[in-house]
N, C-alpha and C. Protein backbone atom coordinates (compact mmCIF):
# COMPACT_ATOMS: atom_id res chain seq x y z
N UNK A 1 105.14 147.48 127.67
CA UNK A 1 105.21 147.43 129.13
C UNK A 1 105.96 148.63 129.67
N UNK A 2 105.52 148.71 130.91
CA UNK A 2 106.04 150.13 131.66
C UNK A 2 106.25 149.76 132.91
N UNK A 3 107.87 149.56 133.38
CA UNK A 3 108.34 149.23 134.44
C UNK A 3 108.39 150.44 135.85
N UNK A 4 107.55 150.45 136.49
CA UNK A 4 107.49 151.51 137.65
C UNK A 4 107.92 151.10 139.00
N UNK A 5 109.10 151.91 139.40
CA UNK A 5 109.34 151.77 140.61
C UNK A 5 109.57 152.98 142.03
N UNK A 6 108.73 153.06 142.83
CA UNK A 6 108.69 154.24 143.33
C UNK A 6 109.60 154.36 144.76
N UNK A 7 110.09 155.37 144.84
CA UNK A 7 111.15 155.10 146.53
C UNK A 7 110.55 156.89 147.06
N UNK A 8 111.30 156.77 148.56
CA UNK A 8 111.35 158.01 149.29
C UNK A 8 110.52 157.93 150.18
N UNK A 9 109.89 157.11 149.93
CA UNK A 9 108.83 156.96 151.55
C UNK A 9 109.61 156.37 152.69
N UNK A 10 109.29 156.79 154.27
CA UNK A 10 109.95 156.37 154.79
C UNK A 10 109.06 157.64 155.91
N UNK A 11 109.39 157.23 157.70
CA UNK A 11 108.50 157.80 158.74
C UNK A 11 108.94 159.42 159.16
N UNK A 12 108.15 159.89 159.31
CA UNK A 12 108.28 161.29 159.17
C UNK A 12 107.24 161.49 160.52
N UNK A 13 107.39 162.52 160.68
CA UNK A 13 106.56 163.50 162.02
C UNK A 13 105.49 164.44 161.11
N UNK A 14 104.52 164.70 161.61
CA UNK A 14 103.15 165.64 161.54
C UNK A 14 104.28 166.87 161.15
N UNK A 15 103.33 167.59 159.95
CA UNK A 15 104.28 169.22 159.60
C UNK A 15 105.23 168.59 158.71
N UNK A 16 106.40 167.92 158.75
CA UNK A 16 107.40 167.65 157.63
C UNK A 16 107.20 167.52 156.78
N UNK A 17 108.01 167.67 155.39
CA UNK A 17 108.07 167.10 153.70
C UNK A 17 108.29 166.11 153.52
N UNK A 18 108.19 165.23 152.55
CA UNK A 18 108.85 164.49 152.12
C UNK A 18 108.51 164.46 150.41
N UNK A 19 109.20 163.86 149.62
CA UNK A 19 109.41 164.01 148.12
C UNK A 19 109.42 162.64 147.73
N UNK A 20 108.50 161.87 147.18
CA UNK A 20 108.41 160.67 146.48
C UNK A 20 108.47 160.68 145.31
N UNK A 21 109.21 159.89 144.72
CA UNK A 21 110.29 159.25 143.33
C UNK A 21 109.54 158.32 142.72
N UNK A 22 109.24 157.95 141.20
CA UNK A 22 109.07 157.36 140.58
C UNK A 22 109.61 157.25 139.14
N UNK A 23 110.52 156.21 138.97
CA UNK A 23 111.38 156.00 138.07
C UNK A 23 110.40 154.70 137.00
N UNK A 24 110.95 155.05 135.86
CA UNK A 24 109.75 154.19 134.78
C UNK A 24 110.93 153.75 134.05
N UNK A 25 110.77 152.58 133.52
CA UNK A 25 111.14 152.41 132.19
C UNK A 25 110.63 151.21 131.21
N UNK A 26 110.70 150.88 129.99
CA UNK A 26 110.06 150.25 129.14
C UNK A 26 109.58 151.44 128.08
N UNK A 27 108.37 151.17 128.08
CA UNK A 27 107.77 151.89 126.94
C UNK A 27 107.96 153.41 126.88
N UNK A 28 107.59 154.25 126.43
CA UNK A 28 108.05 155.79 125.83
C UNK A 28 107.32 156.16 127.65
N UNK A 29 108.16 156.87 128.01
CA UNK A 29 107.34 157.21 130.06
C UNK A 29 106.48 158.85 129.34
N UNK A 30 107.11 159.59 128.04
CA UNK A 30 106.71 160.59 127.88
C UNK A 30 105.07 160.30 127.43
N UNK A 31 105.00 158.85 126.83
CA UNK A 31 103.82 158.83 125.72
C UNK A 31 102.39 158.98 127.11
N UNK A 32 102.78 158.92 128.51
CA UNK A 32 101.42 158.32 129.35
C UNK A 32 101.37 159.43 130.33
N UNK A 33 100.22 159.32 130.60
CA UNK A 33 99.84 160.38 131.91
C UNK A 33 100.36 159.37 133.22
N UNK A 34 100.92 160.38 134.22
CA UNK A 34 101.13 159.61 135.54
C UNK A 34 100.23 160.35 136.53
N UNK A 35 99.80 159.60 137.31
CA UNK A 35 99.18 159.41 138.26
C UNK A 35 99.89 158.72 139.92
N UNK A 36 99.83 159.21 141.01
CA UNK A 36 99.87 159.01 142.74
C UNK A 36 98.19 158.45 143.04
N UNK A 37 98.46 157.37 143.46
CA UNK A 37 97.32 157.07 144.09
C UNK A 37 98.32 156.60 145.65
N UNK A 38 97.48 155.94 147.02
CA UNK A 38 97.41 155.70 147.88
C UNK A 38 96.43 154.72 148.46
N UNK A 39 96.79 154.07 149.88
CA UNK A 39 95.96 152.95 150.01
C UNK A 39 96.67 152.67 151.76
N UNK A 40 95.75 153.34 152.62
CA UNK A 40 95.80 152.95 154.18
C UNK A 40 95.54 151.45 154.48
N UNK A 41 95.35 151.37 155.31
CA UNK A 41 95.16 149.98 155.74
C UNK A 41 93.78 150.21 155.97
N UNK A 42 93.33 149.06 155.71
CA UNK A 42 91.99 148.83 155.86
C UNK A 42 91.06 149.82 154.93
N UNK A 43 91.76 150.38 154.21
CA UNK A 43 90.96 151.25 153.06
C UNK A 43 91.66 150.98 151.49
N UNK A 44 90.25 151.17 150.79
CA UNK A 44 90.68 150.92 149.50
C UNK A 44 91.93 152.04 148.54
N UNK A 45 92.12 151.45 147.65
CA UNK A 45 93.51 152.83 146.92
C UNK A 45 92.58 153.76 146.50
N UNK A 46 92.77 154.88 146.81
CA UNK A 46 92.51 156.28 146.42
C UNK A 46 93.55 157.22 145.47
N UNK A 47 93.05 157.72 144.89
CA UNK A 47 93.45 159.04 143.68
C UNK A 47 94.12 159.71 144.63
N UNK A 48 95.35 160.30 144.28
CA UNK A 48 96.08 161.20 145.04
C UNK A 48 96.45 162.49 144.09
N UNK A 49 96.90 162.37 142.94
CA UNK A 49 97.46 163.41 142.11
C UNK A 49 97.25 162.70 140.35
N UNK A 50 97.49 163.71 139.29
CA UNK A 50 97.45 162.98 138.39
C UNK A 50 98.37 164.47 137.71
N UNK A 51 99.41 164.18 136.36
CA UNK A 51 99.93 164.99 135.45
C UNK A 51 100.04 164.51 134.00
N UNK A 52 99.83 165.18 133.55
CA UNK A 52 99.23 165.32 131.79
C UNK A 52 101.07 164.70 131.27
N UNK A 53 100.72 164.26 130.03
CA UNK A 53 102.53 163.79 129.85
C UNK A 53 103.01 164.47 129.40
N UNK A 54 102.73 165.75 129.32
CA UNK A 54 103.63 166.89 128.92
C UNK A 54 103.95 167.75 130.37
N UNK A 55 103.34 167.35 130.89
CA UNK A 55 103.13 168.25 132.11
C UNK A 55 102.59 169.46 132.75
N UNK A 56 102.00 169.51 131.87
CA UNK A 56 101.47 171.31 131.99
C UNK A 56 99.91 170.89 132.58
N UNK A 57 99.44 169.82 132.39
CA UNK A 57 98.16 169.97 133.42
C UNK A 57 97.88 168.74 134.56
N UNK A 58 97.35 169.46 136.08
CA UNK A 58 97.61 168.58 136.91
C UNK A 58 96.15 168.67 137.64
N UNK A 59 95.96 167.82 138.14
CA UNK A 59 94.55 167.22 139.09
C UNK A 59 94.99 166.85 140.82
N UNK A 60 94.01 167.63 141.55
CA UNK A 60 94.62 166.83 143.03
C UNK A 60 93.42 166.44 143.32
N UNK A 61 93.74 165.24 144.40
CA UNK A 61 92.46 164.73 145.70
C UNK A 61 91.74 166.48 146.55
N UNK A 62 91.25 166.70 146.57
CA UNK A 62 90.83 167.96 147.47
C UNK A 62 91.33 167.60 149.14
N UNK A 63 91.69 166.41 149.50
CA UNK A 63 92.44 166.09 149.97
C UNK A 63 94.35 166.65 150.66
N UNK A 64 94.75 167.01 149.42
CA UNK A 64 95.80 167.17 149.62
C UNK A 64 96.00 168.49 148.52
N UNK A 65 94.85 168.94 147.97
CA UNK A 65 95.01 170.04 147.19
C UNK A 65 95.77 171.30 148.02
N UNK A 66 97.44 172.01 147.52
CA UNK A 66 97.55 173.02 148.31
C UNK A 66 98.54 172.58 149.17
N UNK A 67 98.56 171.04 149.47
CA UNK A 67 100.22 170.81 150.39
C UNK A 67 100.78 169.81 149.08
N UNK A 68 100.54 169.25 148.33
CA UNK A 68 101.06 168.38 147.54
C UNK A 68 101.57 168.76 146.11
N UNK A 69 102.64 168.31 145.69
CA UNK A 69 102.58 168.57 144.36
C UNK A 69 103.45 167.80 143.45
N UNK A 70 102.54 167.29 142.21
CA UNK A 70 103.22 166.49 141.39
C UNK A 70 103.96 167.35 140.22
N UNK A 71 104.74 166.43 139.68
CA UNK A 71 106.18 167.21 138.22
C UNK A 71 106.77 165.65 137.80
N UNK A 72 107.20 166.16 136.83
CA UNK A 72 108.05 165.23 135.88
C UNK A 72 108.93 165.57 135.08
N UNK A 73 109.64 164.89 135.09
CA UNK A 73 111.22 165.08 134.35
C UNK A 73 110.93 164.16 133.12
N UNK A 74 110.36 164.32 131.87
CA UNK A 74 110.73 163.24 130.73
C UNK A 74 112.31 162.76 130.16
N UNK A 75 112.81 163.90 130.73
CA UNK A 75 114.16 163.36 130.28
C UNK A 75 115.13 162.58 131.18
N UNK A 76 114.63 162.30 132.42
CA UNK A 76 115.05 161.34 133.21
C UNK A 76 113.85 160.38 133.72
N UNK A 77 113.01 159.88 132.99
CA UNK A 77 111.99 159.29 132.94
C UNK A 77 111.39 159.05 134.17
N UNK A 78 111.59 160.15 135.17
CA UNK A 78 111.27 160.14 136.81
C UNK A 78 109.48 161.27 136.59
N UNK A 79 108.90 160.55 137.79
CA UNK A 79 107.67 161.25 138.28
C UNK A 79 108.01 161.30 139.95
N UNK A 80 107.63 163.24 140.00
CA UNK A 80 107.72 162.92 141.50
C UNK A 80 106.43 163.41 142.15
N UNK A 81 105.94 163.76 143.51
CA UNK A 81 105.20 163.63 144.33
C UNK A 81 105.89 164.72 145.81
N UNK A 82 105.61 165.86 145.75
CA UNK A 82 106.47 166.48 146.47
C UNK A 82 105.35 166.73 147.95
N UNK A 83 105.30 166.27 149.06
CA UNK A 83 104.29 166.54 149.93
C UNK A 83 104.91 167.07 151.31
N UNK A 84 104.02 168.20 151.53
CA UNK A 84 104.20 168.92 152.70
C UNK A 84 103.32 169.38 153.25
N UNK A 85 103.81 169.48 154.94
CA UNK A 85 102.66 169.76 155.75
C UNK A 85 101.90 168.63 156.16
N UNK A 86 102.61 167.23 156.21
CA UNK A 86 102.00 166.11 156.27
C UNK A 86 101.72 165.90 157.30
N UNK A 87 100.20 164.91 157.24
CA UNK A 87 99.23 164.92 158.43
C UNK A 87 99.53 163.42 159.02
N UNK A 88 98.63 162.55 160.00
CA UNK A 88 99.12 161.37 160.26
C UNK A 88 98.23 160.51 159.45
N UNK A 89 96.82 161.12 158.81
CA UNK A 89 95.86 160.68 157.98
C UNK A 89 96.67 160.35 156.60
N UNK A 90 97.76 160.65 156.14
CA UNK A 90 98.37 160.93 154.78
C UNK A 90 99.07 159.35 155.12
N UNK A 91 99.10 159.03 156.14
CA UNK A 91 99.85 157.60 156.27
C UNK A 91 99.07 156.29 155.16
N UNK A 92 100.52 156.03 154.45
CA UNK A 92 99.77 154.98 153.47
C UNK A 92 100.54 154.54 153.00
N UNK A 93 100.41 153.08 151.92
CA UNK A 93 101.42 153.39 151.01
C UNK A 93 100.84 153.91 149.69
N UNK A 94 101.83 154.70 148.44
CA UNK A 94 101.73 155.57 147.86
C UNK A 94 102.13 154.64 146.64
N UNK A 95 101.69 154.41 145.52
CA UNK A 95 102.01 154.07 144.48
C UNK A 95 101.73 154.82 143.15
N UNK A 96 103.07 155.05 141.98
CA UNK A 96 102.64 155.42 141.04
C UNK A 96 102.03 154.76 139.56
N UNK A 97 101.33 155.85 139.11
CA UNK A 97 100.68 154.57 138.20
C UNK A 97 100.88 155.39 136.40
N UNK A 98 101.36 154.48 135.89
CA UNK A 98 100.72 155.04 134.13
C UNK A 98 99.75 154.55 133.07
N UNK A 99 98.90 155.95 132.69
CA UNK A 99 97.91 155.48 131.52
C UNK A 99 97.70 156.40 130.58
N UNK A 100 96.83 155.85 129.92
CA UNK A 100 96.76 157.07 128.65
C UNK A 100 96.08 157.55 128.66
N UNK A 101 94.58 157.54 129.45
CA UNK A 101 93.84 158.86 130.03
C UNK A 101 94.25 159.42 130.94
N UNK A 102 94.26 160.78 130.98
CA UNK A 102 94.22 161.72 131.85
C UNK A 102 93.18 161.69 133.40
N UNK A 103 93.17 161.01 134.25
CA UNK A 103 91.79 160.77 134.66
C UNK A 103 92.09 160.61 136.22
N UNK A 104 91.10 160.45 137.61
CA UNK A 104 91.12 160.22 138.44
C UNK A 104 91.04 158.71 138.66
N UNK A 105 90.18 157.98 137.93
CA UNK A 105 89.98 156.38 137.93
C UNK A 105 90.72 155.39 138.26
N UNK A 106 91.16 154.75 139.29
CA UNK A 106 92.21 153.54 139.54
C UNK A 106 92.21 152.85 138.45
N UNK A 107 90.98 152.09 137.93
CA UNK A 107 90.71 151.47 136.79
C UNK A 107 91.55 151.48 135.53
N UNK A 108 91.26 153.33 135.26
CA UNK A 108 91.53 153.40 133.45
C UNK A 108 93.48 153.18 133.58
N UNK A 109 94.02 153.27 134.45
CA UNK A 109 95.48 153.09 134.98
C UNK A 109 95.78 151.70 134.61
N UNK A 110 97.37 151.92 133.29
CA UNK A 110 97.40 150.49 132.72
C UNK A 110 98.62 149.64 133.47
N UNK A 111 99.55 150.65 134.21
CA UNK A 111 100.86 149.97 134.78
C UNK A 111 100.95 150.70 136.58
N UNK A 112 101.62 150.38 137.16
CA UNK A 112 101.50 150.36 138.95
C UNK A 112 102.92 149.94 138.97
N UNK A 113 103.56 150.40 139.86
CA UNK A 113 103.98 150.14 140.79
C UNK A 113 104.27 149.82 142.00
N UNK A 114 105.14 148.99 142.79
CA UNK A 114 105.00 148.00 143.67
C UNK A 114 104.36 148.92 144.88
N UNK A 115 104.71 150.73 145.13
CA UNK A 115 104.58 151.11 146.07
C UNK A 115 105.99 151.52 147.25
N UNK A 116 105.39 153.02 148.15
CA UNK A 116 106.36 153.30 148.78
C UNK A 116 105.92 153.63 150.07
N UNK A 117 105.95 153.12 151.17
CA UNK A 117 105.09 153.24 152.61
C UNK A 117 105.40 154.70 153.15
N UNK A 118 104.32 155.42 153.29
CA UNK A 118 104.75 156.89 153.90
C UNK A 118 104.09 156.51 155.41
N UNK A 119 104.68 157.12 156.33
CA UNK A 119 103.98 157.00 157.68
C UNK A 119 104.50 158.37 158.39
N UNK A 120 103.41 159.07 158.77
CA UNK A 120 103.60 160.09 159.43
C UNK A 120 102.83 159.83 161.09
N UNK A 121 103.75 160.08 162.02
CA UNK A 121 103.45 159.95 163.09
C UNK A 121 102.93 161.42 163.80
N UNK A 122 101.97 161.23 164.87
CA UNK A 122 101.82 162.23 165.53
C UNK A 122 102.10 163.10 166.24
C-alpha cells in the first residue's frame, strides 16, 4: 500500500503560481511512477502530468504543457506539481496518483489520493 496525501491548493487569482505537494508513504514511493490528474465539477478526472520514478522523464496534458511542472524528491518521499500562469479553467481539484506504468491512463493508476481543491478566480 501507498499512502498519498496531497496539500497547497487553496484560491488564487488568474496569472499567479501555486506549488502542489504530495507526500507518500507505505510502500518504496521511489519503486512507482507519479502522476497529477484533476477533476472540475461536472467533468470527469483528467491526466494532468505524469514523472518516471527516477525522474528524468515527464509527460504533460497539452493543456498545461509550458506553465506546469512536475519533480520529485525520493528522498523525502514528496511529489510536487509546480503551476503557473494559472487560468480560471485550471479550477479543480487536483489529485496525486501512483503506478507502475508510466502512462496517461486514470485506470492503469494503483493508489490516489484524497485530493487538493485549486480555484483560480477571474
Amino acid at each position: 500500500q501507498v499512502q498519498l496525501v496531497e496539500s497547497g491548493g487553496r484560491l488564487v487569482q488568474a496569472g499567479d503560481s501555486l506549488r502542489l505537494s504530495c507526500s507518500a508513504s507505505g510502500r518504496t514511493f521511489s519503486n512507482y511512477n507519479m502522476g497529477w490528474f484533476r477533476q472540475a465539477p461536472g467533468k470527469e478526472r483528467e491526466f494532468v502530468a505524469v514523472i518516471s520514478w527516477r525522474g528524468g522523464i515527464t509527460y504533460y496534458a497539452d493543456s498545461v504543457e509550458g506553465r506546469f511542472t512536475i519533480s520529485r524528491d525520493n528522498a523525502k518521499n514528496m511529489e510536487y506539481l509546480q503551476m503557473t500562469s494559472l487560468k480560471p479553467e485550471d479550477t479543480a481539484i487536483y489529485y496525486c496518483a501512483a503506478g507502475r506504468i508510466m502512462t496517461r491512463t486514470r485506470s492503469s493508476y494503483d493508489y490516489w489520493g484524497q485530493g487538493t481543491q485549486v480555484t483560480v478566480s477571474s
